[in-house]
C-alpha atoms as a PDB file:
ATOM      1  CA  UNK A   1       1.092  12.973   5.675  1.00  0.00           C
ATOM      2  CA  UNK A   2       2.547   9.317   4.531  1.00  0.00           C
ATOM      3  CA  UNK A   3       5.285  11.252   3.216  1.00  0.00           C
ATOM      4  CA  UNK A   4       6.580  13.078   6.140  1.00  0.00           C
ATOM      5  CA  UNK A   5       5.900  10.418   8.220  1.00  0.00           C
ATOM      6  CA  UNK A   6       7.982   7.481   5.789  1.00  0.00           C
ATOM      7  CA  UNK A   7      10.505  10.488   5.672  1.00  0.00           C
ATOM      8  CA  UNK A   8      11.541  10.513   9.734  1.00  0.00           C
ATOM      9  CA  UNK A   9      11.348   7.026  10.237  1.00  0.00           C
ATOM     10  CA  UNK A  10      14.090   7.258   7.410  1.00  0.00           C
ATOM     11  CA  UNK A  11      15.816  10.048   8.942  1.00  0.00           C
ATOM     12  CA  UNK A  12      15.438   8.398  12.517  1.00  0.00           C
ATOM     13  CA  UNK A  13      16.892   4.845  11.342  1.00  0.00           C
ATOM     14  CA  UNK A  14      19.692   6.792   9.483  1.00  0.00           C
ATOM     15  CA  UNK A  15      20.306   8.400  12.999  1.00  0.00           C
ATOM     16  CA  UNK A  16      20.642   5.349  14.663  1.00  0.00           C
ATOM     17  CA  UNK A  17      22.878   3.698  11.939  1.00  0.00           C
ATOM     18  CA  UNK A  18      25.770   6.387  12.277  1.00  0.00           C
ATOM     19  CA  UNK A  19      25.894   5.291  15.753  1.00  0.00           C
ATOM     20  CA  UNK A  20      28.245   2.795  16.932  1.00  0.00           C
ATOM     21  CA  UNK A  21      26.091  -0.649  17.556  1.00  0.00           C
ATOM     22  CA  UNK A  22      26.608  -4.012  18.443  1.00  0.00           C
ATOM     23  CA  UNK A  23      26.117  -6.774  15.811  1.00  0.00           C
ATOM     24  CA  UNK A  24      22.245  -7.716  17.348  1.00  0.00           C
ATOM     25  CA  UNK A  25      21.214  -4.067  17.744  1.00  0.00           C
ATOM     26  CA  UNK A  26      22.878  -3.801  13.728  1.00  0.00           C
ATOM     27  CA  UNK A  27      20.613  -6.448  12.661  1.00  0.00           C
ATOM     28  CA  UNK A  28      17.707  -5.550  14.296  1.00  0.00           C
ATOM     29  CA  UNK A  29      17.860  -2.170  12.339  1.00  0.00           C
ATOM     30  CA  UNK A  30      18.645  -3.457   9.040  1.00  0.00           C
ATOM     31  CA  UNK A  31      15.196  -5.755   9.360  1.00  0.00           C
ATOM     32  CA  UNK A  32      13.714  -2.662  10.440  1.00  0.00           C
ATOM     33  CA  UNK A  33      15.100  -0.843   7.260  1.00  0.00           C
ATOM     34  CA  UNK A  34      13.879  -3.558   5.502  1.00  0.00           C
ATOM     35  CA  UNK A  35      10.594  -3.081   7.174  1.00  0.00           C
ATOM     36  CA  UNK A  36      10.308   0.148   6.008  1.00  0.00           C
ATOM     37  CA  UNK A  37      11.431  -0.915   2.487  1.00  0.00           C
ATOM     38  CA  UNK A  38       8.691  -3.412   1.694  1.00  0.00           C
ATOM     39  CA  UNK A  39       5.820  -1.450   3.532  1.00  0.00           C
ATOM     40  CA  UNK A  40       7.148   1.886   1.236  1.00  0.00           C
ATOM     41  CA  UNK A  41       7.194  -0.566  -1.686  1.00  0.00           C
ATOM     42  CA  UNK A  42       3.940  -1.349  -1.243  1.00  0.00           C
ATOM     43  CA  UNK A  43       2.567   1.737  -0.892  1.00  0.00           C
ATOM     44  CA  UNK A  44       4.091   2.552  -4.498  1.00  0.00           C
ATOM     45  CA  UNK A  45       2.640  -0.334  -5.992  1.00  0.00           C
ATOM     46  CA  UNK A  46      -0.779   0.768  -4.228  1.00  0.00           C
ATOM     47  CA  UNK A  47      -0.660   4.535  -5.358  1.00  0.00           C
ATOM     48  CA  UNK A  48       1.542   5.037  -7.979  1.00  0.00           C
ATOM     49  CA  UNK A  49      -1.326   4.809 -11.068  1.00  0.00           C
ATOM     50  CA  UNK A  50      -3.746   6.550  -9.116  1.00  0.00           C
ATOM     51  CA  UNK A  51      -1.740   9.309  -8.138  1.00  0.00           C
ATOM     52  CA  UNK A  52      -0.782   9.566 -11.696  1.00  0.00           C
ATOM     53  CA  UNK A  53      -4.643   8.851 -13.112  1.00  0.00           C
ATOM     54  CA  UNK A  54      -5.401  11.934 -10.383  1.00  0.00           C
ATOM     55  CA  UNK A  55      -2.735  14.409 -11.874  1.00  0.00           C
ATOM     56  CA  UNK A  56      -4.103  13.460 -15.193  1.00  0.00           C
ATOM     57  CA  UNK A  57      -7.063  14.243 -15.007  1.00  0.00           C
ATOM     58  CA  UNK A  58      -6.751  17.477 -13.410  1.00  0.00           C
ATOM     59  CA  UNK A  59      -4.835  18.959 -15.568  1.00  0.00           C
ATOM     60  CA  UNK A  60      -6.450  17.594 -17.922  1.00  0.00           C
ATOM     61  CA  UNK A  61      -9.416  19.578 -16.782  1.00  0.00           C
ATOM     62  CA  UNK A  62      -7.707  22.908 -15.763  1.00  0.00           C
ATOM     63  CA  UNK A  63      -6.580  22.811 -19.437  1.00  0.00           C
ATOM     64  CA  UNK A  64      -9.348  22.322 -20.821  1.00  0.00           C
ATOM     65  CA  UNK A  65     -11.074  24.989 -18.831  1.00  0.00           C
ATOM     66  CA  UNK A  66      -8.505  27.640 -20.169  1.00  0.00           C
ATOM     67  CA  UNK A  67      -8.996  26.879 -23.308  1.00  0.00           C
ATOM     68  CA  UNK A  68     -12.845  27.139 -23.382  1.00  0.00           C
ATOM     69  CA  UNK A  69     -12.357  31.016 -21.588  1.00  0.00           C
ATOM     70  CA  UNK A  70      -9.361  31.991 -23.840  1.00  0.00           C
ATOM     71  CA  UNK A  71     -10.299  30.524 -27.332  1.00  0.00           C
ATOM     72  CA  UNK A  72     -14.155  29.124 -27.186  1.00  0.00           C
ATOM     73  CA  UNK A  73     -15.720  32.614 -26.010  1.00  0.00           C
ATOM     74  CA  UNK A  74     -13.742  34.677 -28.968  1.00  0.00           C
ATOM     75  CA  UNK A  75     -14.692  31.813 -31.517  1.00  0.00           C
ATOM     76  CA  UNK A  76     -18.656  32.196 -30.389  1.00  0.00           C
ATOM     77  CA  UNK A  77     -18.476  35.650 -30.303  1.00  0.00           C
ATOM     78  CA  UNK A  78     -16.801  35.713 -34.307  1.00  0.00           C
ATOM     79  CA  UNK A  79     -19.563  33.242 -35.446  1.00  0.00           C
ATOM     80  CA  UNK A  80     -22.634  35.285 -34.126  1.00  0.00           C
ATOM     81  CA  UNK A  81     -21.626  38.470 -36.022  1.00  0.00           C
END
């Protein structure tokens, strides 16, 4: 949801800068574009490691879970016989 919405304020701005502007309506969209830069920024510092810690550990988790029904159940099964 952060995504798509950071995504069309960039498209919107991006709209508005192929337009032909005066010099105060120019500025006033570059310090929104640089509005949009620190806030995005931030958000990246904010969720960068625990997106990644997330990701991790999930597949971390899903691999582990294969393993135990493809190898664990066949080494079990070779060890009671």
């Amino acid at each position: 949801l952060t995504c798509t919405l950071m995504q069309i304020l960039y498209d919107d701005l991006l709209d508005q800068l192929n337009n032909d502007h005066s010099t105060e309506e120019m500025e006033k969209l570059l310090e929104d574009y640089e509005s949009l830069a620190t806030t995005l920024r931030s958000m990246d510092e904010s969720f960068s490691f625990p997106a990644f810690l997330t990701t991790f550990l999930n597949l971390f988790g899903l691999f582990w879970n294969g393993y135990r029904i493809a190898f664990l159940a066949k080494l079990l099964n070779i060890h009671s016989t």
